[in-house]
Structure formats: C-alpha cells, structure tokens
Protein backbone atom coordinates (compact mmCIF):
# COMPACT_ATOMS: atom_id res chain seq x y z
CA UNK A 1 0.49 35.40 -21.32
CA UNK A 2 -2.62 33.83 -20.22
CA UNK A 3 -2.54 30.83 -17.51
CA UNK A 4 -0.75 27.41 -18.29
CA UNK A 5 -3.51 24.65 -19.00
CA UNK A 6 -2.89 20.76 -18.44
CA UNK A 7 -5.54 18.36 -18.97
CA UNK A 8 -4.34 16.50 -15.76
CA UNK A 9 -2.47 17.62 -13.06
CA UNK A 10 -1.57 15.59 -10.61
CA UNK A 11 -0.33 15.79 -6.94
CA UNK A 12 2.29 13.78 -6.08
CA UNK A 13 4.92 11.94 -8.18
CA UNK A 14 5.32 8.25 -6.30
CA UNK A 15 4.41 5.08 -8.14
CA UNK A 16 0.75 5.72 -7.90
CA UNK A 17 1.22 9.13 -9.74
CA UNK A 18 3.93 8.26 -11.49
CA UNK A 19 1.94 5.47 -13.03
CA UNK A 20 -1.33 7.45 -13.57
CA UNK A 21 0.69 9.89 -15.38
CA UNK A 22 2.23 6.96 -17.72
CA UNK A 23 -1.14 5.97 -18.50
CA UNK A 24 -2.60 9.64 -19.44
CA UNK A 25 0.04 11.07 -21.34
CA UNK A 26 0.54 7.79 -23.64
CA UNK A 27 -3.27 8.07 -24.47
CA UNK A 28 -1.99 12.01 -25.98
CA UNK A 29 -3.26 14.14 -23.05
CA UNK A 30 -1.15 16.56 -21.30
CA UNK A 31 0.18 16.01 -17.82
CA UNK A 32 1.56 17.66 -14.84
CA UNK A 33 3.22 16.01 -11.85
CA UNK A 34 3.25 17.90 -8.92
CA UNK A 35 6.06 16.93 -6.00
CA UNK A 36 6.62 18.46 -2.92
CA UNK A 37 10.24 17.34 -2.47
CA UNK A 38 13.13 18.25 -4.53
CA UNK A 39 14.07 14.51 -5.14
CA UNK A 40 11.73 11.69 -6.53
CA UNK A 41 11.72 8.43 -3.83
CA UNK A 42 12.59 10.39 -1.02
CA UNK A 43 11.61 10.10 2.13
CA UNK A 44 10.98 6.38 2.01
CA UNK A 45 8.66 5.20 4.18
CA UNK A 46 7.49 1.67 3.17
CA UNK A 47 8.54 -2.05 3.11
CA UNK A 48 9.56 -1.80 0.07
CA UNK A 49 7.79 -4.82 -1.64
CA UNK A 50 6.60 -4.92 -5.06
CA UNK A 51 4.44 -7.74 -5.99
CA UNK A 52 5.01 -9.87 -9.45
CA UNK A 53 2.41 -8.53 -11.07
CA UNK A 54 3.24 -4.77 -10.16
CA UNK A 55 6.92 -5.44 -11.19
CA UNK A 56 5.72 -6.88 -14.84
CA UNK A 57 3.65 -4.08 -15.34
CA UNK A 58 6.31 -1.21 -15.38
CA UNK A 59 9.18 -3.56 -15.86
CA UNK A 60 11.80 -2.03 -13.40
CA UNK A 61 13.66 -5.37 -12.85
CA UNK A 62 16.90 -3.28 -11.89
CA UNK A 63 15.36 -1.97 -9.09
CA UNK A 64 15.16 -5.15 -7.67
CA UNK A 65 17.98 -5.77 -4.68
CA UNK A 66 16.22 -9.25 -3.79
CA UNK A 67 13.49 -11.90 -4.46
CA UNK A 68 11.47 -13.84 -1.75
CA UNK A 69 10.09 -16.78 -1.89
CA UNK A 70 8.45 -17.25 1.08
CA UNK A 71 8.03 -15.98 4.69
CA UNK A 72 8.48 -17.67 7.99
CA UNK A 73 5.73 -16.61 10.19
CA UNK A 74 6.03 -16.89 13.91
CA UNK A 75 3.23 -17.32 16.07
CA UNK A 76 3.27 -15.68 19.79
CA UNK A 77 4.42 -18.28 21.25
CA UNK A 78 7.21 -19.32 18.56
CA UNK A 79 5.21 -21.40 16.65
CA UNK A 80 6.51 -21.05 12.94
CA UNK A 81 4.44 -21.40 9.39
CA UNK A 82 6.67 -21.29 6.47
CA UNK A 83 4.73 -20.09 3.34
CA UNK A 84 6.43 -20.48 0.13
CA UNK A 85 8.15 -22.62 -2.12
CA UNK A 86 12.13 -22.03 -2.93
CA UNK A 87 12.69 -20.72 -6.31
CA UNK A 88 8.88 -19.67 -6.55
CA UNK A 89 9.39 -15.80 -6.27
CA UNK A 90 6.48 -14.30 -4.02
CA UNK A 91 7.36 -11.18 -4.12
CA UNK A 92 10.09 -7.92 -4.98
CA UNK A 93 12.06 -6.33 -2.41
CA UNK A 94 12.94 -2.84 -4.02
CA UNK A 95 15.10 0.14 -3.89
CA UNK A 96 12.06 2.01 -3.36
CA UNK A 97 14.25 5.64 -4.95
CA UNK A 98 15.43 3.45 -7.84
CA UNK A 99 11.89 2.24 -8.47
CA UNK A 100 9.72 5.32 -8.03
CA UNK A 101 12.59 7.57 -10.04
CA UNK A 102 11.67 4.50 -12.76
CA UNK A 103 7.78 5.08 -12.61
CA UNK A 104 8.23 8.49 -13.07
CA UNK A 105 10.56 8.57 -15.65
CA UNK A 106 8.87 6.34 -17.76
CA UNK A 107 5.94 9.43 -17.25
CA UNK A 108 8.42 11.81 -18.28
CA UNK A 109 9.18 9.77 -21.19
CA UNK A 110 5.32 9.33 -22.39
CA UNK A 111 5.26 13.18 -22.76
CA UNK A 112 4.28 13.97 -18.67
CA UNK A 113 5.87 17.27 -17.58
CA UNK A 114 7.12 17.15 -13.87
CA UNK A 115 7.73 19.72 -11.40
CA UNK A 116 9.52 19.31 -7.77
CA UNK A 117 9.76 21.16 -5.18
CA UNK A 118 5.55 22.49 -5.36
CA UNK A 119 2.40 21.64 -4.14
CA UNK A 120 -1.29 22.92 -4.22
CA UNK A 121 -1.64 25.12 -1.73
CA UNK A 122 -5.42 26.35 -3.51
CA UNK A 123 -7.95 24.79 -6.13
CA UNK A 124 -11.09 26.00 -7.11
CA UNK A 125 -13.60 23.35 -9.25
CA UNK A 126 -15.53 25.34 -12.32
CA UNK A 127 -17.87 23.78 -14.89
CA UNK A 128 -15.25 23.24 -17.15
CA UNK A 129 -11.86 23.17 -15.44
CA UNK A 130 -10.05 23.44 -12.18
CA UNK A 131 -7.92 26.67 -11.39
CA UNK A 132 -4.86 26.07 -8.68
CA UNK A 133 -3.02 27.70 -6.91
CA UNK A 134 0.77 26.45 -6.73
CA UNK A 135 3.92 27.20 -4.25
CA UNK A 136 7.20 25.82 -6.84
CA UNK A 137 10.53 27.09 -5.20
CA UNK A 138 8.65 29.19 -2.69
CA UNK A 139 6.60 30.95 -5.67
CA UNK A 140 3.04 31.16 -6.38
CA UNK A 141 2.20 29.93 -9.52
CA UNK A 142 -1.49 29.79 -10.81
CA UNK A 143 -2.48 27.24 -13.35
CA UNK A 144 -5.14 24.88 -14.29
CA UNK A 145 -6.49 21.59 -15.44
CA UNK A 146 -9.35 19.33 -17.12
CA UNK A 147 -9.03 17.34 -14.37
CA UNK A 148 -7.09 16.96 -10.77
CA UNK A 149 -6.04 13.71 -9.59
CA UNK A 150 -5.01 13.20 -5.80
CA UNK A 151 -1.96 10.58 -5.66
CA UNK A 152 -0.65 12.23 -2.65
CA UNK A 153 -0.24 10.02 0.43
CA UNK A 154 -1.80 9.29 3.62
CA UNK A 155 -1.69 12.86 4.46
CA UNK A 156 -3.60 13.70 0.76
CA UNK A 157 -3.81 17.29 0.41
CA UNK A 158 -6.63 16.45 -1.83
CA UNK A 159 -8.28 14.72 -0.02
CA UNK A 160 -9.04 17.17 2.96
CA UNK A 161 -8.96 20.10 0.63
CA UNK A 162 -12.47 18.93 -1.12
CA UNK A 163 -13.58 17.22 2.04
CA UNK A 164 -13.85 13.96 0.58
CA UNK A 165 -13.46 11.74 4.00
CA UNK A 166 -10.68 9.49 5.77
CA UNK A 167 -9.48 6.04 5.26
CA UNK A 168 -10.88 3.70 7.43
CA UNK A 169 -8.28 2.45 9.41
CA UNK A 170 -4.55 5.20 9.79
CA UNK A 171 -2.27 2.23 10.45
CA UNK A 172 0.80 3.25 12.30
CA UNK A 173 4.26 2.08 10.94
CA UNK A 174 8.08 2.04 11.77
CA UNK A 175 10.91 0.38 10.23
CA UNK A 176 14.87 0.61 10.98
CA UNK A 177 17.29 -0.62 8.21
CA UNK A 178 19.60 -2.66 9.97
CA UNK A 179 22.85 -4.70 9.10
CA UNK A 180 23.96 -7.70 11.56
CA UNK A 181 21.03 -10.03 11.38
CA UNK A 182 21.12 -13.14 10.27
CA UNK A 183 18.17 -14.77 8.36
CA UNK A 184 17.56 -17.20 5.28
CA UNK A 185 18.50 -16.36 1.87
CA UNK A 186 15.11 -15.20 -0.01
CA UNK A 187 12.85 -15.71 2.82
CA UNK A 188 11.21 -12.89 5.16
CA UNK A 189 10.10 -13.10 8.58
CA UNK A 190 7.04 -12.13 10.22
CA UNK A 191 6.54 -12.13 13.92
CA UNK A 192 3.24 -11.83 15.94
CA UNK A 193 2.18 -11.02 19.18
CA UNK A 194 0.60 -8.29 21.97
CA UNK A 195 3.89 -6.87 22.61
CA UNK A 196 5.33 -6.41 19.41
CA UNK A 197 2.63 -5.96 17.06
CA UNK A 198 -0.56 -5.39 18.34
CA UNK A 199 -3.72 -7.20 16.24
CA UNK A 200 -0.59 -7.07 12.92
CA UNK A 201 2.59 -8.17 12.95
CA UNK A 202 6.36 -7.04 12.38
CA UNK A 203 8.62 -8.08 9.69
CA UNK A 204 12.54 -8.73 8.61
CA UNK A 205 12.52 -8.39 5.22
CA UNK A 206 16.19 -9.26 3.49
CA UNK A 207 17.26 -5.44 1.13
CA UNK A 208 20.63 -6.53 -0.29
CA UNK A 209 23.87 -6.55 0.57
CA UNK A 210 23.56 -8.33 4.28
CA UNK A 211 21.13 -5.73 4.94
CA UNK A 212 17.42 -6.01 6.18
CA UNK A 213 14.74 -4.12 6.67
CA UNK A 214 13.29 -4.77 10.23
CA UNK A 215 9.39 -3.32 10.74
CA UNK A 216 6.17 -3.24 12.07
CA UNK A 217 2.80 -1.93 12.00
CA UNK A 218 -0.34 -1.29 14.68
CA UNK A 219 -3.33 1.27 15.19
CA UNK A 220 -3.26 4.08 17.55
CA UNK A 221 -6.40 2.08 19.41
CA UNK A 222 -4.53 -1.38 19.87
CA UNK A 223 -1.51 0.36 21.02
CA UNK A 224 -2.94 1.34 24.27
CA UNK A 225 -0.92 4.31 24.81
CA UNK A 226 2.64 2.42 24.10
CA UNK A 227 4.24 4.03 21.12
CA UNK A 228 5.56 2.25 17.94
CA UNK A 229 8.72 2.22 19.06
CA UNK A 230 8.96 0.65 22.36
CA UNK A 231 7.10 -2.19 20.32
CA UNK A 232 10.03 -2.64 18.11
CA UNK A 233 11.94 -2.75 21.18
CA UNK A 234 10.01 -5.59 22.37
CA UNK A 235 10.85 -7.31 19.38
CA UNK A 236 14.26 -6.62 19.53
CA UNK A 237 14.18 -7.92 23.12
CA UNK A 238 11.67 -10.46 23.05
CA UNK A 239 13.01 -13.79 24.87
CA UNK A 240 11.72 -15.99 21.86
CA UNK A 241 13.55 -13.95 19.61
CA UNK A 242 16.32 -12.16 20.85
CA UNK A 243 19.46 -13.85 20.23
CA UNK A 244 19.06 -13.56 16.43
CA UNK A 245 18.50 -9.79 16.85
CA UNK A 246 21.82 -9.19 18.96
CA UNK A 247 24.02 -8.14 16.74
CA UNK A 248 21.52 -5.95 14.64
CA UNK A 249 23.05 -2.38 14.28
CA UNK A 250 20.59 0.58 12.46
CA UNK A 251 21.98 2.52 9.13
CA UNK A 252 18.54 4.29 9.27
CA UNK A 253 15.00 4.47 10.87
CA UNK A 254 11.40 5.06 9.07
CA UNK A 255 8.17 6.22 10.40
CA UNK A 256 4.88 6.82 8.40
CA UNK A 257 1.49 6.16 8.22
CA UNK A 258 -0.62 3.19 6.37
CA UNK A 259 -4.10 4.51 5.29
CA UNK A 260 -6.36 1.79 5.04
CA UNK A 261 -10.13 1.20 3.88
CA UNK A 262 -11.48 3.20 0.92
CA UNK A 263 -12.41 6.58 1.74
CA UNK A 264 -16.60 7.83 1.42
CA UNK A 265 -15.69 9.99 -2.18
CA UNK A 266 -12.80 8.22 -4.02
CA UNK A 267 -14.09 11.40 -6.90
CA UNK A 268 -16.13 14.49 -7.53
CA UNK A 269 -16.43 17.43 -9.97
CA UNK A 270 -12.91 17.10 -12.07
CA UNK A 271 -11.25 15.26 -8.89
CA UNK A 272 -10.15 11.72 -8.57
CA UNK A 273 -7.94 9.90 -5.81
CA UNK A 274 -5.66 7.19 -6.16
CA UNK A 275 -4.04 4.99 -4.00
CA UNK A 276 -2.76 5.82 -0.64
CA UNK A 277 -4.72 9.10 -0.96
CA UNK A 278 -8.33 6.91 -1.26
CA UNK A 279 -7.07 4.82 1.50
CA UNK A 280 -6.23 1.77 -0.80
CA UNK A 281 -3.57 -0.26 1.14
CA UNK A 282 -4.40 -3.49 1.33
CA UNK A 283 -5.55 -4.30 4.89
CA UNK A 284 -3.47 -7.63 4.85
CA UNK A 285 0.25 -6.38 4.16
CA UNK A 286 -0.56 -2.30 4.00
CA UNK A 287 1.11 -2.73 0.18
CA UNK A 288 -0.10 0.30 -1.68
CA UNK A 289 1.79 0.26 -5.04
CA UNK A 290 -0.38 -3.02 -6.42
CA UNK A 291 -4.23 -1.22 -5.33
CA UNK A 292 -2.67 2.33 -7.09
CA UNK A 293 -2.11 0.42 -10.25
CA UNK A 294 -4.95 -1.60 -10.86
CA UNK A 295 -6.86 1.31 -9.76
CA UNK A 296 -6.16 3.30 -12.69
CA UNK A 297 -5.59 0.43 -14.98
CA UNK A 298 -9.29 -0.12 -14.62
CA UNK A 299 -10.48 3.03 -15.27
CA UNK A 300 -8.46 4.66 -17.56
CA UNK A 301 -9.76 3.94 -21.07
CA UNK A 302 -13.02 5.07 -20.07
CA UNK A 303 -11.46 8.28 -18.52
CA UNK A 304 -9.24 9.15 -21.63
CA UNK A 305 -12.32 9.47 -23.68
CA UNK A 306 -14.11 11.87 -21.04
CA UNK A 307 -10.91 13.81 -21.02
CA UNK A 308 -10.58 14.09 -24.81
CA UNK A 309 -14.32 15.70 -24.74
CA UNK A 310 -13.49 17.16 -21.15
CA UNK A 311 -16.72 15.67 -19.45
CA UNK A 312 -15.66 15.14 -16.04
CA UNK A 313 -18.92 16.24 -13.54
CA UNK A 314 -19.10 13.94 -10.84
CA UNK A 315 -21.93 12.04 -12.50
CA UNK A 316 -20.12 11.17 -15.60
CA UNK A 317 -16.98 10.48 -13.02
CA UNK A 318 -19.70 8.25 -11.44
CA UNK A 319 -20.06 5.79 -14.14
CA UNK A 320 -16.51 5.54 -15.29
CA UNK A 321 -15.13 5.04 -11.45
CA UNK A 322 -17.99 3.52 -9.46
CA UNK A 323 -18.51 -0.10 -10.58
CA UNK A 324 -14.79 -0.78 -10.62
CA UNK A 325 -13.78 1.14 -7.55
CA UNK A 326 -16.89 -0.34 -5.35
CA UNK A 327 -15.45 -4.30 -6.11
CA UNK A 328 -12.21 -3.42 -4.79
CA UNK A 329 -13.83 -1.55 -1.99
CA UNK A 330 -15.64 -4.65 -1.50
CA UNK A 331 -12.75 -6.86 -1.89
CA UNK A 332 -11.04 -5.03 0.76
CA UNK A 333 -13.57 -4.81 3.32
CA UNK A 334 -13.79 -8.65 2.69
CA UNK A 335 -9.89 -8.90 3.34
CA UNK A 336 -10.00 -7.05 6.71
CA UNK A 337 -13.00 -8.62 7.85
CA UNK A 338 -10.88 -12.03 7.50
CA UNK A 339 -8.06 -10.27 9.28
CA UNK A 340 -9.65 -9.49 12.05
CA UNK A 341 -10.88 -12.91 12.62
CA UNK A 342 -8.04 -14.62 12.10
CA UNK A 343 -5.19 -12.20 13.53
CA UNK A 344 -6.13 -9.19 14.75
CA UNK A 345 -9.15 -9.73 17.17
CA UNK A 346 -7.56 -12.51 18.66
CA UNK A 347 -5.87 -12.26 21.71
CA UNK A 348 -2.45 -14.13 21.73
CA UNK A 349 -3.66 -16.97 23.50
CA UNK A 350 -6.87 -17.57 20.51
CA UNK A 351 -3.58 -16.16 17.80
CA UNK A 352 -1.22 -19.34 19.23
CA UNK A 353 -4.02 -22.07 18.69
CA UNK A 354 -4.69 -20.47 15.14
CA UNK A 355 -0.77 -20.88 14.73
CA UNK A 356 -1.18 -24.67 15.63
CA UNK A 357 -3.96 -25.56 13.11
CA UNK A 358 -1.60 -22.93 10.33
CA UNK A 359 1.37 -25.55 10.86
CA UNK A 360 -0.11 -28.68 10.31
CA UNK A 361 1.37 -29.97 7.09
CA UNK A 362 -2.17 -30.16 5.41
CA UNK A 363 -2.45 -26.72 5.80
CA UNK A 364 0.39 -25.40 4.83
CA UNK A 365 -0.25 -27.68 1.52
CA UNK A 366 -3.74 -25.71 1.07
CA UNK A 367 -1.35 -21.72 1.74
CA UNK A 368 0.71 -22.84 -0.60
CA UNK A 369 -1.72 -23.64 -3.49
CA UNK A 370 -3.98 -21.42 -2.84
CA UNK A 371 -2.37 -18.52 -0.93
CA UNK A 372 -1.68 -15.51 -3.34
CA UNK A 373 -0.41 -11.69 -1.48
CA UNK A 374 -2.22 -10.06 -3.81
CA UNK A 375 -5.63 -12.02 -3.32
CA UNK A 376 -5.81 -12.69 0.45
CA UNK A 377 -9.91 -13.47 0.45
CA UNK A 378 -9.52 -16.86 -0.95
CA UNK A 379 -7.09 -18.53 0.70
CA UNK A 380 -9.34 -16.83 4.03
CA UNK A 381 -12.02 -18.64 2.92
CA UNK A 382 -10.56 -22.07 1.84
CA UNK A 383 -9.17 -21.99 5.64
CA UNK A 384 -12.96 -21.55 6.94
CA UNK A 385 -14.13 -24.28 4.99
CA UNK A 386 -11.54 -26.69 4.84
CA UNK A 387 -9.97 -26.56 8.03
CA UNK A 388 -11.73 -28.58 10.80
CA UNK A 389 -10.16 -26.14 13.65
CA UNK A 390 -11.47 -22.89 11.91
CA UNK A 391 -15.17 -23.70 10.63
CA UNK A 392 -16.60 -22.74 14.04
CA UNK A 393 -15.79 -19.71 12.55
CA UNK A 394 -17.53 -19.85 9.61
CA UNK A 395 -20.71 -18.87 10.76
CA UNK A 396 -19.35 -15.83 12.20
CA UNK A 397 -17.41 -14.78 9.08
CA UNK A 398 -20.21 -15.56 7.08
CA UNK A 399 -22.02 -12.86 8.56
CA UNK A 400 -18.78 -10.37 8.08
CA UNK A 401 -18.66 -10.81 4.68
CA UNK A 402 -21.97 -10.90 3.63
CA UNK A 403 -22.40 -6.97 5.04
CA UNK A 404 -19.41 -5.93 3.61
C-alpha cells in the first residue's frame, strides 16, 4: 500500500484551520486536519469574542452564551468611556468548545478528514509535494500533501520547522473564569493602568449564566520582571476597583500567549500560515479568529486553482498571497502604531489626560459612529484630526504610519 496523499494537510484544527479546511474541501480538494489533542476546543485560552462579521460567516449562533453592546473603559485614574449603544450588538461572547467543535464540523461535513490526537513531528518540501512525518496515538505515520498549511498557534510547529520567523510582538495573557461579580447586562469592562495592565489593558467580559470572564494582557518587556499574575492581583485589589471584585470566586484559570505582528514568510515552497501561526492577532484586542478568516477568504479562489494543477513554488505562492497578505500586514502595523500612541507608550499620567479628552460627550459621539473592533485605524485617525487635545499628535503619528 503506497503512502496516503491529501492535497492539503493541515496542522491544527481551531477556527483558523477549521475554517481553511471548510473552504478547501467545498472547492473538491482533499483535506486533512491534524490536532494534537484528543478533543476539539480544548484547552481554551482566549477571550472568547467573536466579532459580527466572523459569527455571520460560519453561522454558529448557538454558540453564542451572550451579546455586548458596548464596553465601559476605565482610565487609570477611574475615569470611564462607555463605547456602545444598547441593543447595537458589538460583538459575540462564545463557548469557545461549542464554536471551534462547529468550525470544524462544518469541515468534516464539506468532505475534510480529521485526525486527533497527532502532529508533525517531520516534513520534507519536494518539487511536487510535501512528505510528513506524523505521531497519531503515539504512532508514526508517514503521509503527504500538495500543500501544508500552518494553522497551529502561537507556538506554530510550522512555523519554526521551515524557519519562517516570529511574530512581532508574543503578548502575554491570563484569564480566570469567575462567578460573584457584578457588572451590566451586555456590557464589558476594560480597565487600564501600570499596575494592572502594563501599555494594554484587562477585561471582565460577561460568559453566561452570572459568570464572567476576568483577563488581561502585557509583554514580557513592559512587565518589568512582575509576572501576569500578580497583575491580575492588582486588579483584583486595586483601591479604584476593588469592592466590585470582592466577592469574585474562580471556576477556572487560563494562560497563553497572543502572537502579534505578521511574521517575515507568511509562505514558501507548498507551505502557507494562517492566523495565530503568521502572527495575525490584531494588535488592538489580540482577536485572532476575524484576521484567520479573512485571511483565507482572500486568497482562496486563487489557491484552489493552483491546487487543482498543483503549482504551489513559492513564486506562484507569491502572487496568490502577497498583495492581499501585505495590506493586512500594513493595516496592522498601522493599528499598533496608533496603539502605542494612544495607550501603550503613555505613561498613566499622559493615559489619564487621554481618558479626559475620550469622555467628553463629543467624543464619545465621534467612537460611536465611527468606532468599529474590527477596523481600529479609522476611528485612530478621526481622533488625530478631529480632536483638539490629540492633534499635537498628529505630526508624530503621521510619521508612524507613513513607514509602516
């Protein structure tokens, strides 16, 4: 029996593969998902927010456990910007197993085979295929494909297997599900701040049930040393904010890693990354799920018909990938580089008079119309140019975005 042949396998079965897979085997290739646990949506390691457009795409409404329709963001010093309008949904918060087990299946379903418990632990690139090498229940398997695609994580075995660089920024994040706190029906929170959230911020994001989801994220550099943890404790015990967190009690606690900034090779010879793997979290909210999608959604027609003649060199990869993946490379450097200015390389003192000029009624007016989570660069620049406190600014950011 000679070795089993897929046009695509790929490595890891979350949303992003999940969805990549959907996309494939509906276009009448043949697909292999490759997951290294025994269980799809397990461990969980993320906020667990799907965005409107996300959720219309693969239609998983009854994964849904609550909508938001704003967020209340607190400034260091207390200072509070509500964003959002009541019964204007913002955003999804999922059962993150419910809704990858959903992705997947809906792979499964398009003709995708699946298998769990295996990984990669070899590949080897050839002019017309890819052999690897696979561990499934502790056995080595060898197969291969057309064409390998990466949808593995922060941690992408792909990735550092064919050398093909780091995210920018490896964000570091923690989360506790908690039950006792009390917050306002469809809204989440967001709290900022040295001591809690270093140059980002923490969340309480309402998951059902009187539950919520309590988080927050940093960088290794702006931590100084402190861990993730004790800055959850400092939200938890912050003097602003900690009567409404005295009651809190944890069902469960989170840690993982946000990857960040597009990595140098997003493809080469018969390899491709998506998502997480390529560093595609958005630098604004570390969301992952949205970037995965519209990653593949932009390439894929174009990438169906290389598969269906199996031309997949790294030039050919080159003009299906490059235009498309460079804007949202672009898009994204633009979206940090508005970050920084306006949150993270402030100190808390620069953050608080930011927070003062955010609260003003006008400006709240100009969020709300033009803010969107999944396109954070306008509303960044609408702020610079409309907003008398931040157009000192403007000069500065104009130089940030025009080299990136």
């Amino acid at each position: 029996m000679g070795v089993q042949h897929w046009d695509v396998v790929i490595v890891g079965a979350g949303p992003a593969g999940g969805r990549v897979a959907t996309h494939i085997a509906e276009r009448g290739h043949s697909v292999l998902l490759l997951e290294e646990h025994e269980e799809i949506g397990r461990p969980f390691q993320c906020a667990g927010l799907v965005t409107p457009n996300a959720m219309k795409e693969v239609g998983l409404f009854h994964s849904i456990l609550e909508e938001v329709d704003g967020a209340l963001i607190h400034g260091p010093s207390g200072t509070l910007v509500p964003v959002g309008t009541e019964g204007k949904v913002r955003t999804y918060v999922v059962c993150r197993k419910i809704f990858d087990q959903g992705v997947v299946k809906q792979s499964l379903e398009a003709g995708a085979d699946i298998w769990l418990n295996s990984k990669p632990v070899d590949a080897n690139v050839h002019d017309d295929h890819v052999d690897l090498t696979i561990s499934r229940n502790g056995e080595i398997i060898n197969i291969s494909a057309s064409l390998l695609i990466g949808c593995d994580g922060a941690h992408s075995w792909t990735r550092r297997h064919f050398k093909m660089g780091k995210p920018k920024e490896l964000m570091i994040g923690f989360q506790a599900e908690v039950v006792g706190y009390e917050g306002r029906d469809r809204w989440l929170e967001m709290f900022s701040g040295s001591e809690i959230a270093p140059g980002f911020f923490a969340w309480v994001i309402p998951s059902g049930n009187g539950s919520h989801r309590i988080g927050l994220w940093s960088t290794a550099k702006r931590l100084e040393g402190r861990s993730i943890e004790q800055c959850y404790d400092n939200l938890l015990k912050h003097p602003l904010w900690k009567d409404r967190f005295s009651n809190v009690s944890e069902t469960a606690r989170y840690c993982g890693p946000v990857p960040s900034g597009m990595v140098k090779n997003t493809f080469k010879d018969r390899v491709i990354l998506i998502g997480d793997s390529a560093g595609m979290a958005k630098p604004t909210t570390g969301g992952g799920i949205g970037p995965a999608f519209e990653q593949i959604s932009g390439i894929i027609e174009n990438l169906s018909a290389a598969l269906t003649k199996n031309k997949l060199d790294k030039k050919t990869l080159h003009g299906i990938c490059s235009k498309h993946f460079s804007k949202m490379h672009k898009d994204q450097n633009r979206a940090r580089a508005l970050r920084n200015l306006l949150v993270s390389d402030c100190s808390d003192e620069v953050l608080d008079k930011h927070f003062n000029s955010f609260a003003k009624p006008e400006v709240i007016q100009l969020i709300n119309e033009v803010g969107d989570i999944e396109k954070p660069v306008p509303l960044g620049m609408a702020l610079l140019r409309k907003v008398p406190a931040f157009r000192k600014l403007a000069l500065k950011a104009g130089a940030k975005l025009i080299f990136t």
